[in-house]
PDB file of N, CA and C in Angstrom:
ATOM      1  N   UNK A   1     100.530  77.486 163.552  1.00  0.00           N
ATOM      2  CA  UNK A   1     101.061  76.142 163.539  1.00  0.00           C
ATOM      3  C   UNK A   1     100.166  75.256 164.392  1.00  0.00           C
ATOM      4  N   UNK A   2      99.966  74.023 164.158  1.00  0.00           N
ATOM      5  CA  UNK A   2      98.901  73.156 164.830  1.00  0.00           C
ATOM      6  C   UNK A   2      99.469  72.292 166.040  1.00  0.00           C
ATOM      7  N   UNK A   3      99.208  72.180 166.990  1.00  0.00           N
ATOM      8  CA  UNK A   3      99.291  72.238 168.445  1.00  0.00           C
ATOM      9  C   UNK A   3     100.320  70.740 168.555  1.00  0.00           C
ATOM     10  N   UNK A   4     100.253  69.586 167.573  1.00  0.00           N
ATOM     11  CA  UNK A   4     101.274  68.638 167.318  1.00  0.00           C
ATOM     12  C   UNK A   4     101.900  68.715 166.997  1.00  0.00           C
ATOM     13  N   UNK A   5     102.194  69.713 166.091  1.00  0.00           N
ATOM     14  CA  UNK A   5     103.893  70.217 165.710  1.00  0.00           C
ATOM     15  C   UNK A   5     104.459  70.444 166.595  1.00  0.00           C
ATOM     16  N   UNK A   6     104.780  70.608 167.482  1.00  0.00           N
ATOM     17  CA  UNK A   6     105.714  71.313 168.185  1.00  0.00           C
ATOM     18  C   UNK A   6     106.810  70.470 168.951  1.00  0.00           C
ATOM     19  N   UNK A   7     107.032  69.735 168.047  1.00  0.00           N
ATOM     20  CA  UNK A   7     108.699  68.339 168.603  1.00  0.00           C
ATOM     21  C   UNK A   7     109.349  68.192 167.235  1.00  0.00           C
ATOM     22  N   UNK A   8     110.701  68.717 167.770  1.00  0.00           N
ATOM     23  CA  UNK A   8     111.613  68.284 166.877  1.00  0.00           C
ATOM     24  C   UNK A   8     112.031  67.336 166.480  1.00  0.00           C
ATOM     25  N   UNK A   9     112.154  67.435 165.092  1.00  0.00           N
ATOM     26  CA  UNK A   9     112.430  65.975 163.878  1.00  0.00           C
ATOM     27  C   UNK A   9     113.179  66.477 162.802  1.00  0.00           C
ATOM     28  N   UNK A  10     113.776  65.498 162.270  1.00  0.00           N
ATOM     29  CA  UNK A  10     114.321  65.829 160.751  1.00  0.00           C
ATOM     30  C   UNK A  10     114.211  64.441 160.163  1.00  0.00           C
ATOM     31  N   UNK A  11     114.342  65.269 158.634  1.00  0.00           N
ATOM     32  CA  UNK A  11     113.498  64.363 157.588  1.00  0.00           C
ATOM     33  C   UNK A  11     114.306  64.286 156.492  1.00  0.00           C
ATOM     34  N   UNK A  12     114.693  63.358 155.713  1.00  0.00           N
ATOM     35  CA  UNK A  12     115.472  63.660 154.384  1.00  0.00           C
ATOM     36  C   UNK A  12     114.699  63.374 153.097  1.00  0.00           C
ATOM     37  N   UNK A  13     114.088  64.312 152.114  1.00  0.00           N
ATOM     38  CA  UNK A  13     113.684  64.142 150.884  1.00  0.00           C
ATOM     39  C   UNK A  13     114.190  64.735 150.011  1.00  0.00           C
ATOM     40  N   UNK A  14     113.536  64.181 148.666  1.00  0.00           N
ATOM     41  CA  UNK A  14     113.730  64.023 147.217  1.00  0.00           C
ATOM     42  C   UNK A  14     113.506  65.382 146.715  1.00  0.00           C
ATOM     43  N   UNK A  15     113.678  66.235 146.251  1.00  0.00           N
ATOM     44  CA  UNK A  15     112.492  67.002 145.762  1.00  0.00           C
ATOM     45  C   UNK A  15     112.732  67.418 144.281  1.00  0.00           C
ATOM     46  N   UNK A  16     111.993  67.344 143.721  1.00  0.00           N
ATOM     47  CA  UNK A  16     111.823  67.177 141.755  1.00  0.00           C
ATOM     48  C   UNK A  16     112.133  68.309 141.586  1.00  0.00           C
ATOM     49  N   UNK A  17     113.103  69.209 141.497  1.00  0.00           N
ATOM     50  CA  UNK A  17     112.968  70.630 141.205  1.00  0.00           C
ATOM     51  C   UNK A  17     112.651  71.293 139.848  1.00  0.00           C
ATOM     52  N   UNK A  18     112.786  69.609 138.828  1.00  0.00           N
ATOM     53  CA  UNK A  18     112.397  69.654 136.953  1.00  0.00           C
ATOM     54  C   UNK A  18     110.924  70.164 137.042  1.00  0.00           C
ATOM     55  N   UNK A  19     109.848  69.308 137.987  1.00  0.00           N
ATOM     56  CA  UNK A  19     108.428  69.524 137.637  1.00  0.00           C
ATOM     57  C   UNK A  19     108.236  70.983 137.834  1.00  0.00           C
ATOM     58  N   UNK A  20     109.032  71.464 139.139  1.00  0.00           N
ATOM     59  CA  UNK A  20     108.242  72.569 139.789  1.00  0.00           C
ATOM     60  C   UNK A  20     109.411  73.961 138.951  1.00  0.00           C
ATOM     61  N   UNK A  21     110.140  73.886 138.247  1.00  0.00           N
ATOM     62  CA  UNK A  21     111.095  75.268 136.752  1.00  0.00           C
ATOM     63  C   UNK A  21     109.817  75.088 135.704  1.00  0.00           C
ATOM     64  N   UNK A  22     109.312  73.748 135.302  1.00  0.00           N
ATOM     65  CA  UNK A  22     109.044  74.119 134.311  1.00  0.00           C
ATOM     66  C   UNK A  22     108.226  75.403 133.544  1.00  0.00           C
ATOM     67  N   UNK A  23     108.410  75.879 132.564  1.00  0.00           N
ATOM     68  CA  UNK A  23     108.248  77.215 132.096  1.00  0.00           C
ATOM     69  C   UNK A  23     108.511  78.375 132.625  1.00  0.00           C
ATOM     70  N   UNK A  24     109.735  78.322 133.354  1.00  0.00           N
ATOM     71  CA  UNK A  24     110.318  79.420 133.576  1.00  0.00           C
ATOM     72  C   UNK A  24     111.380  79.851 132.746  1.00  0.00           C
ATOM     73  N   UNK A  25     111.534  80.961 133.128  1.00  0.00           N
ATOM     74  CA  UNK A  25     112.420  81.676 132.301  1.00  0.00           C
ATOM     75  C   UNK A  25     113.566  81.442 132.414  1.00  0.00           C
ATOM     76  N   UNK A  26     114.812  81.148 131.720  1.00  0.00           N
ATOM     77  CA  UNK A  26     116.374  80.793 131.995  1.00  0.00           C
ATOM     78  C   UNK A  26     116.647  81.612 133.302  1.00  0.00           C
ATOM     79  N   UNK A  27     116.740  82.972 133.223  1.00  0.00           N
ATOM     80  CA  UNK A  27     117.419  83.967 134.255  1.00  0.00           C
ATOM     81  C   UNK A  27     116.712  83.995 135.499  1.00  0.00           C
ATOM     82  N   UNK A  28     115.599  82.967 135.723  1.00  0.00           N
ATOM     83  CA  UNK A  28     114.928  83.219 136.655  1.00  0.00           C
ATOM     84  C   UNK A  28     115.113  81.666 137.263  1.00  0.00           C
ATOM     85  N   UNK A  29     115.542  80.688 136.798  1.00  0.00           N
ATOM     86  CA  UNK A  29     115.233  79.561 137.422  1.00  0.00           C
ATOM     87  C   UNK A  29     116.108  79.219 138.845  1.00  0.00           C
ATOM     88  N   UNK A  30     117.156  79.718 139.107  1.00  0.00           N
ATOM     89  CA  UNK A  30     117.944  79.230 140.251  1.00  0.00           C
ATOM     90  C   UNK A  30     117.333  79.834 141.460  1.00  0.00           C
ATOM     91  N   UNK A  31     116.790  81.028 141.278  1.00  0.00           N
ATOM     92  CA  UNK A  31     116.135  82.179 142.318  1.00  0.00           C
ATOM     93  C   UNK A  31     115.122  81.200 142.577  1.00  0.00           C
ATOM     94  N   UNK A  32     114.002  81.037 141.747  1.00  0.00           N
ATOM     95  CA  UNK A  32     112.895  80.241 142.275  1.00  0.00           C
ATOM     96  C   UNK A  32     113.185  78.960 142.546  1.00  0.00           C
ATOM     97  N   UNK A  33     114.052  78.685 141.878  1.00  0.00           N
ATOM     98  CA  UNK A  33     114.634  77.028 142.849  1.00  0.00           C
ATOM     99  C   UNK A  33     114.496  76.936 144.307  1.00  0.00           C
ATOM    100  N   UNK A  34     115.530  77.999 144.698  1.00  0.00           N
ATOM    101  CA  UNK A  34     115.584  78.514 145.770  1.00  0.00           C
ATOM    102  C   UNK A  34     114.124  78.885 146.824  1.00  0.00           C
ATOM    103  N   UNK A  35     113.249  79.744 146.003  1.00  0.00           N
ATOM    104  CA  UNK A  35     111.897  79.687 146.453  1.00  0.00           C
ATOM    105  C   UNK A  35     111.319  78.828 146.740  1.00  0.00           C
ATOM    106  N   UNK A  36     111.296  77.578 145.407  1.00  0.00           N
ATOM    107  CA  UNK A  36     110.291  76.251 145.789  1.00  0.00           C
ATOM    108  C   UNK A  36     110.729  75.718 146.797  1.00  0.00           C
ATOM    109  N   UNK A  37     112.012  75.531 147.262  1.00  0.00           N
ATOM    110  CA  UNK A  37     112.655  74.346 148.417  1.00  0.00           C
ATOM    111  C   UNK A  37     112.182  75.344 149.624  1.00  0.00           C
ATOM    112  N   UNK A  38     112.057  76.668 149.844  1.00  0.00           N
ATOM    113  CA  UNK A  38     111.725  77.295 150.611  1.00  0.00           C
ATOM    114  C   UNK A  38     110.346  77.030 150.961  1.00  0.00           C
ATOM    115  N   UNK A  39     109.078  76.933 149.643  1.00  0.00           N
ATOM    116  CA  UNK A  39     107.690  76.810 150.313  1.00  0.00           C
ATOM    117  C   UNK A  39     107.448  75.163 150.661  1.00  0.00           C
ATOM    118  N   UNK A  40     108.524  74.382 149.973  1.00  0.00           N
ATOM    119  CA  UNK A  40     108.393  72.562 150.419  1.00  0.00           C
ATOM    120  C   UNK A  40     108.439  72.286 151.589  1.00  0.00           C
ATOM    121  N   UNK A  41     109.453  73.155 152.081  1.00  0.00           N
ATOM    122  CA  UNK A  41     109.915  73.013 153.366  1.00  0.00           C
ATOM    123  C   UNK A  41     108.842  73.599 154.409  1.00  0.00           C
ATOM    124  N   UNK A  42     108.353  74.371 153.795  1.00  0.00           N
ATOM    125  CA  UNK A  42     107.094  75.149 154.881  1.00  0.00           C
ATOM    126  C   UNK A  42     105.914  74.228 154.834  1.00  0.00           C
ATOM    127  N   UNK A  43     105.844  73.965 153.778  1.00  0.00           N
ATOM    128  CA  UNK A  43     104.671  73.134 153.801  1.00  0.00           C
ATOM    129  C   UNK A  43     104.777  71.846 154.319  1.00  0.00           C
ATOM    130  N   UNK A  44     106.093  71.059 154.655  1.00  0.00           N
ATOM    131  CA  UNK A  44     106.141  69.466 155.268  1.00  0.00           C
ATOM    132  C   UNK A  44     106.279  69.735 156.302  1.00  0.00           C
ATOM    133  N   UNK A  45     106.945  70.769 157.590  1.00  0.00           N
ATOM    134  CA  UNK A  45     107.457  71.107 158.274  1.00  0.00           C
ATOM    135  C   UNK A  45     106.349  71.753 158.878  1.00  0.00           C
ATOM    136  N   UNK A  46     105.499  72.670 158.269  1.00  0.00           N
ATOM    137  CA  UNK A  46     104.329  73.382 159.042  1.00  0.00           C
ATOM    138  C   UNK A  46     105.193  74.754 159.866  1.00  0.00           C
ATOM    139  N   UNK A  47     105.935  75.425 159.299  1.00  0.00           N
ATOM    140  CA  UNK A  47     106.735  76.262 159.850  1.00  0.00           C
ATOM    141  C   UNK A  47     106.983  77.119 159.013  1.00  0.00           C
ATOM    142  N   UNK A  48     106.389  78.421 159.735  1.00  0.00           N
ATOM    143  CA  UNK A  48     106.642  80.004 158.773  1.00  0.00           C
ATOM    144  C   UNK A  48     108.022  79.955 158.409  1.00  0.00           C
ATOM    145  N   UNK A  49     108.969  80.341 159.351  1.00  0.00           N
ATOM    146  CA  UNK A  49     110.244  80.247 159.656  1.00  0.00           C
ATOM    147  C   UNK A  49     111.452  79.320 158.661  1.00  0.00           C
ATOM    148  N   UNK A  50     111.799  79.595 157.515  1.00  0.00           N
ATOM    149  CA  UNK A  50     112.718  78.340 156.887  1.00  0.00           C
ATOM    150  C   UNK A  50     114.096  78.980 156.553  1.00  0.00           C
ATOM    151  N   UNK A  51     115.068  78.224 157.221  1.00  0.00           N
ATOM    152  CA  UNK A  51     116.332  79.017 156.476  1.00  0.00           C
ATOM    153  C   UNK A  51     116.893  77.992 155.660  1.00  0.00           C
ATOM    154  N   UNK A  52     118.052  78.252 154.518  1.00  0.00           N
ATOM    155  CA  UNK A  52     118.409  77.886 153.764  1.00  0.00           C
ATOM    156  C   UNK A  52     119.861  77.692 154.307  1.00  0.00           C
ATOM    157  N   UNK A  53     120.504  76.391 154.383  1.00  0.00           N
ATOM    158  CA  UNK A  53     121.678  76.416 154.665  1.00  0.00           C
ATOM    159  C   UNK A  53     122.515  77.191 152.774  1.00  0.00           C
ATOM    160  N   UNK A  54     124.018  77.334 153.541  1.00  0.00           N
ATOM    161  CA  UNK A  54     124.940  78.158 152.085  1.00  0.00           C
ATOM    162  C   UNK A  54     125.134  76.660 151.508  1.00  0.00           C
ATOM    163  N   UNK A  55     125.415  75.517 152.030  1.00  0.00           N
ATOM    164  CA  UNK A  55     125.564  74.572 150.756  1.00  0.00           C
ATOM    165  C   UNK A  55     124.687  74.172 149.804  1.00  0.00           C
ATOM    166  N   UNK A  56     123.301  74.084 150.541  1.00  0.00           N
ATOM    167  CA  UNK A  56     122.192  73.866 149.640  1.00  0.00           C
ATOM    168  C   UNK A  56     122.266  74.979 148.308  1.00  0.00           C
ATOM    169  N   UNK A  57     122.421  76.115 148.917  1.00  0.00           N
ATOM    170  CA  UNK A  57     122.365  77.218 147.532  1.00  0.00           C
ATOM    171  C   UNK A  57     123.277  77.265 146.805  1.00  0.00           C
ATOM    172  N   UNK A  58     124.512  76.645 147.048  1.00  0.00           N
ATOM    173  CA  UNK A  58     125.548  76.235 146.404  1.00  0.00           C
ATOM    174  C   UNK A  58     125.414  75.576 145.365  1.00  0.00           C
ATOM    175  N   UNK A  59     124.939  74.438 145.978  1.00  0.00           N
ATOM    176  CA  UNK A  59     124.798  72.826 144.932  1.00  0.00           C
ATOM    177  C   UNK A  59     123.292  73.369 144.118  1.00  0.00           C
ATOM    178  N   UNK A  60     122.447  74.387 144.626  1.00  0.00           N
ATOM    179  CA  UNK A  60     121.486  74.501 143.283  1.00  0.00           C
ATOM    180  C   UNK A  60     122.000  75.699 142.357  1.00  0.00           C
ATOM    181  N   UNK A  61     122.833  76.372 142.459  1.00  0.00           N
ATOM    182  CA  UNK A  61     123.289  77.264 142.066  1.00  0.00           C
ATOM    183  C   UNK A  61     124.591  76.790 141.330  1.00  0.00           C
ATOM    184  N   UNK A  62     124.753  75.237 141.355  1.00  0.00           N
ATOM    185  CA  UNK A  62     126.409  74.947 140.670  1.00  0.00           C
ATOM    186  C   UNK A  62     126.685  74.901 139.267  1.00  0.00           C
ATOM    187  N   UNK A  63     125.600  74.787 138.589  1.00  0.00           N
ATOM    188  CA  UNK A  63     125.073  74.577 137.010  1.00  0.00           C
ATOM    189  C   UNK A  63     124.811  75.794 136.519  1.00  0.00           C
ATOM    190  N   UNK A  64     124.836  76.756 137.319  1.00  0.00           N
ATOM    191  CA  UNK A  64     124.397  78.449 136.715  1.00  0.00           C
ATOM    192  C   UNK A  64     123.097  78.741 136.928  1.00  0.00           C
ATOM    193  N   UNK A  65     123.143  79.792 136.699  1.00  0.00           N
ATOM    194  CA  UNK A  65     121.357  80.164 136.711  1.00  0.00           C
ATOM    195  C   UNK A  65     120.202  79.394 136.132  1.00  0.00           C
ATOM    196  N   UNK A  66     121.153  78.947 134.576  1.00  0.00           N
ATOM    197  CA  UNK A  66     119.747  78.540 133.949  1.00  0.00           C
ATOM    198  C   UNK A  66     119.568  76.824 133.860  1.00  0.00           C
ATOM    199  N   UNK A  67     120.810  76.108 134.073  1.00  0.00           N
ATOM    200  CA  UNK A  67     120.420  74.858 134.774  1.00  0.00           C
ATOM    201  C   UNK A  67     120.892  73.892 135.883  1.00  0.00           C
ATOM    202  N   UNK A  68     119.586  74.034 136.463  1.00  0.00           N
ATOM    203  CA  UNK A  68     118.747  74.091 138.065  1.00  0.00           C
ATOM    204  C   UNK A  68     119.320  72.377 137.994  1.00  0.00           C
ATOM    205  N   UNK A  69     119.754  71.630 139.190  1.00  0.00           N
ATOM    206  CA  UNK A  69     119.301  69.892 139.447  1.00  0.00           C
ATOM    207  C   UNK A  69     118.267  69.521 139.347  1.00  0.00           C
ATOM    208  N   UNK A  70     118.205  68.687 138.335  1.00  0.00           N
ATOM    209  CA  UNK A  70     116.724  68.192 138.257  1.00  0.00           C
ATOM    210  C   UNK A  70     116.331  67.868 139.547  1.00  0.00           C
ATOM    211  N   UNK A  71     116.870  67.751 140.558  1.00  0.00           N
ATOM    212  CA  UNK A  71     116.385  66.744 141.675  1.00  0.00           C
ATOM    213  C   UNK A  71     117.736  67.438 142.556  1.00  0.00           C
ATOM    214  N   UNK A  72     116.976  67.677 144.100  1.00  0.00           N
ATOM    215  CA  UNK A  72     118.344  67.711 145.044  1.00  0.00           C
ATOM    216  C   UNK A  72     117.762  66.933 146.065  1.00  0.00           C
ATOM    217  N   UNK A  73     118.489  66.346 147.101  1.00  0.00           N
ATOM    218  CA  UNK A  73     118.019  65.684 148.198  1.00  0.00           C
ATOM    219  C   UNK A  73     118.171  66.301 149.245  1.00  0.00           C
ATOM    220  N   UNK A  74     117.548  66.732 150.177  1.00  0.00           N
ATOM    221  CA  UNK A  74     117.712  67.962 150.947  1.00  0.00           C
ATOM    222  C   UNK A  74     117.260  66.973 152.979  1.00  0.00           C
ATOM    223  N   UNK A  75     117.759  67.796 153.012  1.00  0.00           N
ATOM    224  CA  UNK A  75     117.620  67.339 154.797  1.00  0.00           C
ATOM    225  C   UNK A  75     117.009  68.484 155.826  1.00  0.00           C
ATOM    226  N   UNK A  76     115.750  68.190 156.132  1.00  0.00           N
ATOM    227  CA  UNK A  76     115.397  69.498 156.872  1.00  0.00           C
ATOM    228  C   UNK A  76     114.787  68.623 158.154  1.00  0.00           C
ATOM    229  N   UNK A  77     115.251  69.883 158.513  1.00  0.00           N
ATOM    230  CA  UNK A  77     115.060  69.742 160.651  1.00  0.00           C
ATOM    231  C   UNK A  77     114.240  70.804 161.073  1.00  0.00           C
ATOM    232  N   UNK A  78     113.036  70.295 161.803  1.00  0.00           N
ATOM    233  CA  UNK A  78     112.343  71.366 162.569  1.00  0.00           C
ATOM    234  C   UNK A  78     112.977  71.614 164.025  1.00  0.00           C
ATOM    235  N   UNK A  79     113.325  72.537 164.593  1.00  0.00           N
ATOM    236  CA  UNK A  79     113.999  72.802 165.493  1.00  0.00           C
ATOM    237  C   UNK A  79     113.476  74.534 166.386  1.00  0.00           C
ATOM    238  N   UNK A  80     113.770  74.367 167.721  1.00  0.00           N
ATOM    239  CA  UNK A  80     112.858  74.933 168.472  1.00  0.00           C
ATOM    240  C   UNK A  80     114.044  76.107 168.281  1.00  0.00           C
ATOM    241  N   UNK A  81     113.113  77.223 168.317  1.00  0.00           N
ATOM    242  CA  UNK A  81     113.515  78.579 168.260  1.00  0.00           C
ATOM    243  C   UNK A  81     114.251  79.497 169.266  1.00  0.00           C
ATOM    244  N   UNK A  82     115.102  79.624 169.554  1.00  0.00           N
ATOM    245  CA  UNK A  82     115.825  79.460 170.881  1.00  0.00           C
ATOM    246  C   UNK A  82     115.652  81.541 171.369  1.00  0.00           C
ATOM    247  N   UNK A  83     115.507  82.212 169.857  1.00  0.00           N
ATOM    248  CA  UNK A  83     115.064  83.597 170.550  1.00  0.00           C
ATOM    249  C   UNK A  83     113.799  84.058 170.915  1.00  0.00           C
ATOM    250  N   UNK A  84     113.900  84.264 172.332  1.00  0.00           N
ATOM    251  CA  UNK A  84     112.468  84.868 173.135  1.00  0.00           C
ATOM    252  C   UNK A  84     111.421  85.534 172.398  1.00  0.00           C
ATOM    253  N   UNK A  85     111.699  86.707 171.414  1.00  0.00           N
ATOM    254  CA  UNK A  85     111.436  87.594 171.028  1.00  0.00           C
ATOM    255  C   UNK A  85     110.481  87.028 169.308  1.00  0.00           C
ATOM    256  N   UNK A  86     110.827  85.858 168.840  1.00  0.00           N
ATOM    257  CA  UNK A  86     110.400  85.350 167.697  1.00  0.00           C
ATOM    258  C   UNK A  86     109.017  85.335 167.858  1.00  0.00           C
ATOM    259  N   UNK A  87     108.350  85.241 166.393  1.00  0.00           N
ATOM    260  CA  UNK A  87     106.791  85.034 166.070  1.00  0.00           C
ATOM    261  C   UNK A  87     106.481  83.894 166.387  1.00  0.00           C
ATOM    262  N   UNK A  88     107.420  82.969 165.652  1.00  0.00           N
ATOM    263  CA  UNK A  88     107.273  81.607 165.865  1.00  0.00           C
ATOM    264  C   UNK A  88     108.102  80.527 166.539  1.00  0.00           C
ATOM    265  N   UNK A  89     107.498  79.702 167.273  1.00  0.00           N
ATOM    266  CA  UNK A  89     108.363  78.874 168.089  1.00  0.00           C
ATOM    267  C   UNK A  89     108.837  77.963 168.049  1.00  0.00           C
ATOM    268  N   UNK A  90     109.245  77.483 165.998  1.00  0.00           N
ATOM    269  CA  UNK A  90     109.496  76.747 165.759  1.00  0.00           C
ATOM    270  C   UNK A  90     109.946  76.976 164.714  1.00  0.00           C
ATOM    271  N   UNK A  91     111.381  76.186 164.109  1.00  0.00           N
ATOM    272  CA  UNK A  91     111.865  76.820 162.555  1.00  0.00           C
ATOM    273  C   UNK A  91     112.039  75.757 161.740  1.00  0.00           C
ATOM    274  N   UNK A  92     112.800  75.703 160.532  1.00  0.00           N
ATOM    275  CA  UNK A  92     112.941  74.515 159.787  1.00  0.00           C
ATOM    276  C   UNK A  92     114.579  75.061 159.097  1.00  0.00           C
ATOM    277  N   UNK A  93     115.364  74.462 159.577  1.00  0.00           N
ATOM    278  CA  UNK A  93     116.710  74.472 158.400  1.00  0.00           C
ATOM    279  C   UNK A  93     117.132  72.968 157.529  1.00  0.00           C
ATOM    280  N   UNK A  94     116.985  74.068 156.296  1.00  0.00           N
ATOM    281  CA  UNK A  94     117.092  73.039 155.148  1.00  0.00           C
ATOM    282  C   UNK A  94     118.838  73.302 154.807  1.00  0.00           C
ATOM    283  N   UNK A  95     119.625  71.374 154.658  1.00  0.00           N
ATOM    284  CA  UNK A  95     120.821  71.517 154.089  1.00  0.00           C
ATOM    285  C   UNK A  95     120.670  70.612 153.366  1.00  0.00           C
ATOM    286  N   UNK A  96     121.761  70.251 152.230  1.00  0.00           N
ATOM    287  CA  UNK A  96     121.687  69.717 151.540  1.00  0.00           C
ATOM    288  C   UNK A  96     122.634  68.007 151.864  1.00  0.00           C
ATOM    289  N   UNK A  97     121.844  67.082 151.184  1.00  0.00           N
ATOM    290  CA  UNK A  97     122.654  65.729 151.409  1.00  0.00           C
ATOM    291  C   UNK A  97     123.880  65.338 150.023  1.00  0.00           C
ATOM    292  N   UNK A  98     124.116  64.831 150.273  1.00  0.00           N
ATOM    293  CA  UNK A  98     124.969  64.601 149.427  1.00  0.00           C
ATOM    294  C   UNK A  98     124.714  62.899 148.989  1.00  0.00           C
ATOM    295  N   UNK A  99     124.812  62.648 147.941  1.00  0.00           N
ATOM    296  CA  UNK A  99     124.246  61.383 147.098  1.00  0.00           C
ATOM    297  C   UNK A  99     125.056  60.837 145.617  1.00  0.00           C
ATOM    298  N   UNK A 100     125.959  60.399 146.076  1.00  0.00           N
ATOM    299  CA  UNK A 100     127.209  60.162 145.085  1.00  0.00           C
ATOM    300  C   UNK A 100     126.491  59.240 143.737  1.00  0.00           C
ATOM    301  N   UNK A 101     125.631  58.446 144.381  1.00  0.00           N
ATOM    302  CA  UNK A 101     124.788  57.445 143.439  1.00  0.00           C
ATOM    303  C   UNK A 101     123.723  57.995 142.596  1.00  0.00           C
ATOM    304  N   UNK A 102     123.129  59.810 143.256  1.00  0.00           N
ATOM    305  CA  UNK A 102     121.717  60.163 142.509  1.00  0.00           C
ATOM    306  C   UNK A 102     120.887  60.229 143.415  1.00  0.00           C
ATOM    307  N   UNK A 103     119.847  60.947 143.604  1.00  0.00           N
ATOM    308  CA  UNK A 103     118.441  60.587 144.091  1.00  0.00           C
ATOM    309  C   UNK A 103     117.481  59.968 143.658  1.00  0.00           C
ATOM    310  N   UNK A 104     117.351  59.755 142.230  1.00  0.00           N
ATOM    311  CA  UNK A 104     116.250  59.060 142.290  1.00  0.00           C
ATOM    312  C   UNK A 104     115.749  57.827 142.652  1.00  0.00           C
ATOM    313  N   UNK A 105     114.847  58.154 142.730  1.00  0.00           N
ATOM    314  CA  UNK A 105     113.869  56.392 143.685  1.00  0.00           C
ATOM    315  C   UNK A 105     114.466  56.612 144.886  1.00  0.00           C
ATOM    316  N   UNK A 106     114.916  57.530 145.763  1.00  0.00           N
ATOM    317  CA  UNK A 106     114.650  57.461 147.392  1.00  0.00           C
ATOM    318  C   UNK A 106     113.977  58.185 147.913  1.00  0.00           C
ATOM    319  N   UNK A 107     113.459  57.490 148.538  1.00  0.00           N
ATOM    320  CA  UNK A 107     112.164  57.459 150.384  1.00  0.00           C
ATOM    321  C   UNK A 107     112.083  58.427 150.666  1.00  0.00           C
ATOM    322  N   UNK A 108     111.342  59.260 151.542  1.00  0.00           N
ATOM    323  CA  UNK A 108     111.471  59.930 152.653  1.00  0.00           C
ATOM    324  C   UNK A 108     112.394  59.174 153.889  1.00  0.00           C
ATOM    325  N   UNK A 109     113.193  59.862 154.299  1.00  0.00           N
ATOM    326  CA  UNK A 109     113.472  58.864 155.733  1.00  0.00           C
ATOM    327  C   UNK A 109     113.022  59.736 157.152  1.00  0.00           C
ATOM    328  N   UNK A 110     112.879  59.598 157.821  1.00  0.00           N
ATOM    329  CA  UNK A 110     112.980  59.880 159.367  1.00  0.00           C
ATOM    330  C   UNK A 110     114.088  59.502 159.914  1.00  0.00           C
ATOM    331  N   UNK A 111     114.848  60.670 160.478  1.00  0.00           N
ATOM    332  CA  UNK A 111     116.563  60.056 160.921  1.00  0.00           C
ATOM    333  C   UNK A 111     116.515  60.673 162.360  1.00  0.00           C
ATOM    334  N   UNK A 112     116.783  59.844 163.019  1.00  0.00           N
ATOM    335  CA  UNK A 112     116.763  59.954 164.961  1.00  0.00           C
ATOM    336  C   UNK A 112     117.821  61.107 165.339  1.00  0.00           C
ATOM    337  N   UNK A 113     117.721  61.932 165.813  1.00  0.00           N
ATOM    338  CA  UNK A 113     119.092  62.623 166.560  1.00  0.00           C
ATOM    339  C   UNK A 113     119.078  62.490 167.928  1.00  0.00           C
TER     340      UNK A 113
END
């Protein structure tokens, strides 16, 4: 992890989950749903470490296996690793937002805690 990461933030985005199924297989798409929000999150966050809150897997999992939200809006927090013993000293938990109106066409935000 690169030596500026290391302060906690959370972030709320969009993420297309239509672009990143396409040509998958019906029985396989909720699993890798699950995967992609897992490597998004590693990759904005810069953090090995990603857990999945149970609502997020809920709400991508509510349509069945074989159809995924085109789009979920997800809320992830990098947050300092509180066991001694960890690889890394920094994690990312992803939950899900809730968006009565839809996601599409919203921002990234940066939200203060």
């Amino acid at each position: 992890m690169a030596k500026g990461n290391t302060d906690a933030v959370t972030r709320e985005y969009t993420i297309n989950l239509h672009k990143r199924l396409h040509g998958i297989a019906f029985k396989k798409r909720a699993p890798r749903a699950v995967k992609e929000i897992r490597a998004f999150a590693k990759k904005a966050m810069q953090t090995e470490d990603v857990r999945v809150d149970v609502k997020l897997n809920k709400a991508v999992w509510s349509k069945g296996i074989r159809n995924v939200p085109k789009r979920v809006r997800v809320q992830i927090s990098r947050k300092r690793n509180d066991n001694e013993d960890a690889k890394e000293e920094m994690y990312s938990y992803v939950t899900v937002v809730d968006t009565p109106e839809g996601c599409k066409g919203m921002l990234t935000k940066v939200l203060d805690e």
